[in-house]
C-alpha atoms as a PDB file:
ATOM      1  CA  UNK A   1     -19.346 -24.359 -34.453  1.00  0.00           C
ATOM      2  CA  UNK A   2     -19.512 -21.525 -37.000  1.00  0.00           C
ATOM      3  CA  UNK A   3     -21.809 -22.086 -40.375  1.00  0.00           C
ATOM      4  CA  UNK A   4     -21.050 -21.196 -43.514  1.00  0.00           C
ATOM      5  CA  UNK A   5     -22.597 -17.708 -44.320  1.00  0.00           C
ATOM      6  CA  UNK A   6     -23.885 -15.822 -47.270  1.00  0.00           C
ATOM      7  CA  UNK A   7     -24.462 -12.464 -46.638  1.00  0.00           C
ATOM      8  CA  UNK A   8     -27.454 -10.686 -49.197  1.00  0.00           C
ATOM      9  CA  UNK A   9     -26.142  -8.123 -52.032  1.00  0.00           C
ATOM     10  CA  UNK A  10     -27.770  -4.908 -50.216  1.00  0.00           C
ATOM     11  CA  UNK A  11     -25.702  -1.731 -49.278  1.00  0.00           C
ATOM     12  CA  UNK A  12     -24.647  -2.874 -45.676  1.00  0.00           C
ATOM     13  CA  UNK A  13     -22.887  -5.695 -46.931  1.00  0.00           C
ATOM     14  CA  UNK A  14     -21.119  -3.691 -50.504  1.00  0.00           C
ATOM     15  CA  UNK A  15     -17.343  -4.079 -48.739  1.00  0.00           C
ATOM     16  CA  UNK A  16     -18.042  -7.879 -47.974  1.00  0.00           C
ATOM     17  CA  UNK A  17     -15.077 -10.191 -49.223  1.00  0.00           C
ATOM     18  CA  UNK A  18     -17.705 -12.776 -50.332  1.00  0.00           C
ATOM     19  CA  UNK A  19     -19.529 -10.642 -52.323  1.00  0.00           C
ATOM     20  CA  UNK A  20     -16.430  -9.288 -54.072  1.00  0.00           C
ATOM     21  CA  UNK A  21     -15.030 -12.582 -54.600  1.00  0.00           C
ATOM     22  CA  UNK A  22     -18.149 -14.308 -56.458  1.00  0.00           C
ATOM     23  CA  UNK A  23     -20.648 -11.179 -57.452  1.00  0.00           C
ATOM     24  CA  UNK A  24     -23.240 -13.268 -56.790  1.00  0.00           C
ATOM     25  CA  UNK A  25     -24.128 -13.924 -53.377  1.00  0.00           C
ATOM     26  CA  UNK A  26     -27.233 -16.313 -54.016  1.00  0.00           C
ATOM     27  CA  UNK A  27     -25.422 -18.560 -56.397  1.00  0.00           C
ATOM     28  CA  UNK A  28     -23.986 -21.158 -54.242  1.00  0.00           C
ATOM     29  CA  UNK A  29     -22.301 -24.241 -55.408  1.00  0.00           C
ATOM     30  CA  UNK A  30     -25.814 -26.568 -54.914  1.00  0.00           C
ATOM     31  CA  UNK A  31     -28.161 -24.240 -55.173  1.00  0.00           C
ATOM     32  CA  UNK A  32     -30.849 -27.218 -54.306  1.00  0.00           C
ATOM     33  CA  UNK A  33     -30.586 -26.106 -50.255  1.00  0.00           C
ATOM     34  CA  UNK A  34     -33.602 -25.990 -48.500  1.00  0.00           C
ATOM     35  CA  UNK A  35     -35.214 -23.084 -45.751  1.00  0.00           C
ATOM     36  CA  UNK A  36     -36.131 -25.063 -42.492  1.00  0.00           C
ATOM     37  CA  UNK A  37     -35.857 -21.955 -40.014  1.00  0.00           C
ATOM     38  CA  UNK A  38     -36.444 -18.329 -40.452  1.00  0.00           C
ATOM     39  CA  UNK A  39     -36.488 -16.297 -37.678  1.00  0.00           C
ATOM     40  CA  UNK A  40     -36.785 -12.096 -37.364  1.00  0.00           C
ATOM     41  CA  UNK A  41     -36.156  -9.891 -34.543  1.00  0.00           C
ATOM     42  CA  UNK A  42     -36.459  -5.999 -33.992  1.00  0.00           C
ATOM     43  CA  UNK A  43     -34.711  -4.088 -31.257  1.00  0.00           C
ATOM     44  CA  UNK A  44     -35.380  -0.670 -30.062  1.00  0.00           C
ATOM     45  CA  UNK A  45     -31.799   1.266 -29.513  1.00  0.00           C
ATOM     46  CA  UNK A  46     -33.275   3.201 -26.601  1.00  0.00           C
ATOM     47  CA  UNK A  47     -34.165   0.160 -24.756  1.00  0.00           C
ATOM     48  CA  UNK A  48     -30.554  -0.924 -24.440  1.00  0.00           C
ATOM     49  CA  UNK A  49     -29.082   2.457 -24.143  1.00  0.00           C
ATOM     50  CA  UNK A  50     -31.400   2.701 -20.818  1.00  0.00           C
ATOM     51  CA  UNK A  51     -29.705  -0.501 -20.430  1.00  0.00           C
ATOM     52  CA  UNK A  52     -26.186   0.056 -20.638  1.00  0.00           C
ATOM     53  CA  UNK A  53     -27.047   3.340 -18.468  1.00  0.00           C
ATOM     54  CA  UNK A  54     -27.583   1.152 -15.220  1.00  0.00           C
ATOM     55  CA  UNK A  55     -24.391  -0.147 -16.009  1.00  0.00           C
ATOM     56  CA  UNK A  56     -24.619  -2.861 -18.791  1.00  0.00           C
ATOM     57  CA  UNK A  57     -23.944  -6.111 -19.391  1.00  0.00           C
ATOM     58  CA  UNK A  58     -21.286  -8.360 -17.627  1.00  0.00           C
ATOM     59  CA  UNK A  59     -20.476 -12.321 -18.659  1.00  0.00           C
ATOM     60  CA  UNK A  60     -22.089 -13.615 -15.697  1.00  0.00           C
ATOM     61  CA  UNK A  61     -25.451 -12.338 -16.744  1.00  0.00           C
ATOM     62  CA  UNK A  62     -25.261 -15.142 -19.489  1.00  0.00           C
ATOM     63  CA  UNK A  63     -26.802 -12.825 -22.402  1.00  0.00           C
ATOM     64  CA  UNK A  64     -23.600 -12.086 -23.964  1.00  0.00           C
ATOM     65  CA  UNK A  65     -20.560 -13.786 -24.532  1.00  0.00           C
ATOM     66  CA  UNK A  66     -17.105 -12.242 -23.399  1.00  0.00           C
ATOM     67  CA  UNK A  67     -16.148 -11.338 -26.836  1.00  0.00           C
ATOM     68  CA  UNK A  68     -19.445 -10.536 -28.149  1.00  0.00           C
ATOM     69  CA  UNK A  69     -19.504  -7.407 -24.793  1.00  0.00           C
ATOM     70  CA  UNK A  70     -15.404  -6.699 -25.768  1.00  0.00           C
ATOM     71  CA  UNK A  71     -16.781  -5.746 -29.191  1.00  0.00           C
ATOM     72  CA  UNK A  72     -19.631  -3.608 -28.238  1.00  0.00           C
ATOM     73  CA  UNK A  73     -18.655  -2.363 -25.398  1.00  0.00           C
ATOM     74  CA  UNK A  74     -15.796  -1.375 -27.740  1.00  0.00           C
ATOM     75  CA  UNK A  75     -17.347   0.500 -30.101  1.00  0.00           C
ATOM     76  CA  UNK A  76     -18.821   4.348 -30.630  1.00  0.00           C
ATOM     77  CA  UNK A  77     -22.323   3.426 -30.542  1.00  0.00           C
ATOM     78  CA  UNK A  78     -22.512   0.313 -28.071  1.00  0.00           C
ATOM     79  CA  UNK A  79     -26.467   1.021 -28.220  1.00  0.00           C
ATOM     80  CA  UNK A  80     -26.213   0.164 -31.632  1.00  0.00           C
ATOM     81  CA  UNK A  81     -24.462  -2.877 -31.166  1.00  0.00           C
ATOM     82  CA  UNK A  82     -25.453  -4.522 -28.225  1.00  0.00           C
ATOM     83  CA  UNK A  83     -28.765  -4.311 -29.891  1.00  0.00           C
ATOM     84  CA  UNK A  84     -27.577  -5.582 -33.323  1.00  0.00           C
ATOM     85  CA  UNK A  85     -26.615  -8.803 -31.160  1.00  0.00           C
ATOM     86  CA  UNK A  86     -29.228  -9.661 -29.061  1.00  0.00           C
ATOM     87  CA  UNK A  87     -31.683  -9.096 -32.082  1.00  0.00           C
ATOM     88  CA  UNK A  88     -29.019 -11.416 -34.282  1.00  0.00           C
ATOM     89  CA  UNK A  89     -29.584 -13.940 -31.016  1.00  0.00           C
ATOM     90  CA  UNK A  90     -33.781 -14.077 -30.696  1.00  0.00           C
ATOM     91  CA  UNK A  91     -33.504 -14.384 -34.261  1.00  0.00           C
ATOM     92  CA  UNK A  92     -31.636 -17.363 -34.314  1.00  0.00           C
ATOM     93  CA  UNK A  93     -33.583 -18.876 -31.674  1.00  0.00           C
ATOM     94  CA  UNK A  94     -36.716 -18.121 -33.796  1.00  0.00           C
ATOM     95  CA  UNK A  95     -34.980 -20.070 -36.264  1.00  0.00           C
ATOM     96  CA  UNK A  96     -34.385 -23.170 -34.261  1.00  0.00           C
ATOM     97  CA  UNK A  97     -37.899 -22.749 -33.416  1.00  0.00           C
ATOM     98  CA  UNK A  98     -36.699 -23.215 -29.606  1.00  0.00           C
ATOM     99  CA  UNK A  99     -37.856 -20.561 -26.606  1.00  0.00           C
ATOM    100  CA  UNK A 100     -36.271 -18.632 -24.045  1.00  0.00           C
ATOM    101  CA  UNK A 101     -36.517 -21.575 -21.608  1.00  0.00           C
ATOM    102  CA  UNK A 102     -33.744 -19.923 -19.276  1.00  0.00           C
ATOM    103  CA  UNK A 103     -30.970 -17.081 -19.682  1.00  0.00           C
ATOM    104  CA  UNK A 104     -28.020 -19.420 -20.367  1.00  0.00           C
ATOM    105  CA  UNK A 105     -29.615 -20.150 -24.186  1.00  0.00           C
ATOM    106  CA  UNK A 106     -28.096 -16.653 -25.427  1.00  0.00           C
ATOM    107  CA  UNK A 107     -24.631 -17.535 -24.421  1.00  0.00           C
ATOM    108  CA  UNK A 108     -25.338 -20.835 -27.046  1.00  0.00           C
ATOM    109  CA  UNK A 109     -25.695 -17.830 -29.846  1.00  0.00           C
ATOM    110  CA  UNK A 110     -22.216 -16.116 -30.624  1.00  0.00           C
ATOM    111  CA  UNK A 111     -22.555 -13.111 -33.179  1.00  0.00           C
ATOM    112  CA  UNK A 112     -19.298 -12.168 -34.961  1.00  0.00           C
ATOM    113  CA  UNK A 113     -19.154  -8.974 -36.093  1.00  0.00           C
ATOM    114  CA  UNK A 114     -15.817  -8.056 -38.356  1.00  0.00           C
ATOM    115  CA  UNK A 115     -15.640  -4.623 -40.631  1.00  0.00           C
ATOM    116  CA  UNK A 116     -15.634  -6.564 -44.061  1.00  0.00           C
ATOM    117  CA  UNK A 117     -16.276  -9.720 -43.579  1.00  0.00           C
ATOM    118  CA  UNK A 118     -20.395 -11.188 -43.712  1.00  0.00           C
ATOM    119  CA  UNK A 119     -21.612 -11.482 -40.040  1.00  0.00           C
ATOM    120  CA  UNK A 120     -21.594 -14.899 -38.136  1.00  0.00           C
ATOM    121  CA  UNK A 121     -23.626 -17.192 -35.921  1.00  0.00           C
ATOM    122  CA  UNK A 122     -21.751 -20.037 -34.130  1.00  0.00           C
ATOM    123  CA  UNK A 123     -24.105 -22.518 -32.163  1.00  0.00           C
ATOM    124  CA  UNK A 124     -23.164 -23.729 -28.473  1.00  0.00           C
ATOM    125  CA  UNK A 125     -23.446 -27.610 -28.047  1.00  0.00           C
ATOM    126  CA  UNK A 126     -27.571 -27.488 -27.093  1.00  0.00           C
ATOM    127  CA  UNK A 127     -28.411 -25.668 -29.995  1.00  0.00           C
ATOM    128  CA  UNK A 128     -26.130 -27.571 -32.286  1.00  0.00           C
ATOM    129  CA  UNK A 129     -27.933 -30.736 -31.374  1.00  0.00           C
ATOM    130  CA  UNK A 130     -31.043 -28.719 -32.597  1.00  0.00           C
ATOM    131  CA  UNK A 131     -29.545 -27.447 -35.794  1.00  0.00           C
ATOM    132  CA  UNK A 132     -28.515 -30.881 -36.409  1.00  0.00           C
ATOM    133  CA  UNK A 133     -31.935 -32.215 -35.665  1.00  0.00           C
ATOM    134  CA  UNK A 134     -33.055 -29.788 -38.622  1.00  0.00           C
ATOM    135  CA  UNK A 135     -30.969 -30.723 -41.143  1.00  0.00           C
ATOM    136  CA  UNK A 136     -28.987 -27.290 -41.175  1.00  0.00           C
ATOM    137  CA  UNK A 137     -25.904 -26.800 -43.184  1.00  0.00           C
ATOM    138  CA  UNK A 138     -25.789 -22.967 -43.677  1.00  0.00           C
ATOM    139  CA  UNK A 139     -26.972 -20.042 -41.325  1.00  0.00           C
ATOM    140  CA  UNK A 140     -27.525 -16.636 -43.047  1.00  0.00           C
ATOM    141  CA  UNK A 141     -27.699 -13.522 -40.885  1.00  0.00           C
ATOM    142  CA  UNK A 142     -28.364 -10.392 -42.130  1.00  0.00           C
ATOM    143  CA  UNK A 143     -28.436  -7.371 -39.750  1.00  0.00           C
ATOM    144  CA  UNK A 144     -29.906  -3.426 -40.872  1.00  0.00           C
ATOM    145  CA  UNK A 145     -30.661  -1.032 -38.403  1.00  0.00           C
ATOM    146  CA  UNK A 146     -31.212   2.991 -38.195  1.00  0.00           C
ATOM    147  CA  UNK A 147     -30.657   5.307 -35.443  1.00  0.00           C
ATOM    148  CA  UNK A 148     -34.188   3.774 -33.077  1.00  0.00           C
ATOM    149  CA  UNK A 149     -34.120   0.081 -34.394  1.00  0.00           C
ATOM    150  CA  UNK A 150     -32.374  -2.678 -35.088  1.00  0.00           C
ATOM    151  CA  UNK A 151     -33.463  -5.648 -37.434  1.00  0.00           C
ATOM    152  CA  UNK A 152     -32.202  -9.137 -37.382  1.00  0.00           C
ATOM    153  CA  UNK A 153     -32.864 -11.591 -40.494  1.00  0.00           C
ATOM    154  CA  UNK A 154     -31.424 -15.389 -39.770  1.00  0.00           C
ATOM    155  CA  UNK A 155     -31.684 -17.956 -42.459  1.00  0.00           C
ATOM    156  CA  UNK A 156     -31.859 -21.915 -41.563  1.00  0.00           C
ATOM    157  CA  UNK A 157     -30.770 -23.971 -44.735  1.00  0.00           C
ATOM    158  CA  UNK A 158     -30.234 -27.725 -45.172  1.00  0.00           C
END
């Protein structure tokens, strides 16, 4: 299931359709919503570059979902993104105030990543039933990084 996203009016996000289609990200129709998870995660680049140099990550490892590692794997910098997920991911988790109870819990967070668009979360079945439990109606994900870390900024709104 993918939430509704709202991605924040900073310089990462200036080509976003959503932004150029209401100017104002933070004015939502119902502006009454509510936090109930906020979760933050930083990722050093160099960590996962060491780890995509003993030959990366594959589907059955259960970290990253098969179009999640076609998208990074994909890309010029696959350091960069590959870390831009898994911080999106133990973000998210933060969120949902839930742990790392076994490897299988990162394929429940998908990251979407799409040139223009604001960045999504979608929520396997276990950590729907959480996000449901919460009262969530809206994830936000923000996502900055420079060329040694990555930072991941999720949102949890009722």
């Amino acid at each position: 299931m993918s939430f509704p996203v709202c991605c924040p009016g900073d310089s990462i996000h200036r080509n976003c359709k959503h932004l150029r289609a209401s100017k104002a990200c933070s004015t939502f129709p119902g502006a009454n919503q509510v936090i109930v998870g906020l979760g933050c995660d930083l990722v050093e680049v160099g960590a996962v570059a060491k780890e995509l140099a003993r030959g990366g990550w594959t589907v059955s490892d259960r970290v990253f979902t098969t179009r999640e590692i076609s998208w990074c794997g994909g890309s010029r910098q696959p350091e960069h993104h590959f870390a831009a997920c898994f911080a999106a991911k133990e973000a998210t988790l933060k969120a949902l105030g839930t742990g790392v109870v076994d490897l299988g819990i990162f394929h429940e967070v998908e990251t979407e990543f799409v040139r223009g668009l604001c960045p999504r979360i979608a929520l396997g079945d276990r950590l729907q039933a959480i996000a449901a439990g919460l009262g969530v109606r809206r994830i936000t994900l923000s996502v900055a990084g420079s060329s040694k870390r990555v930072a991941a900024m999720v949102v949890l709104e009722s």
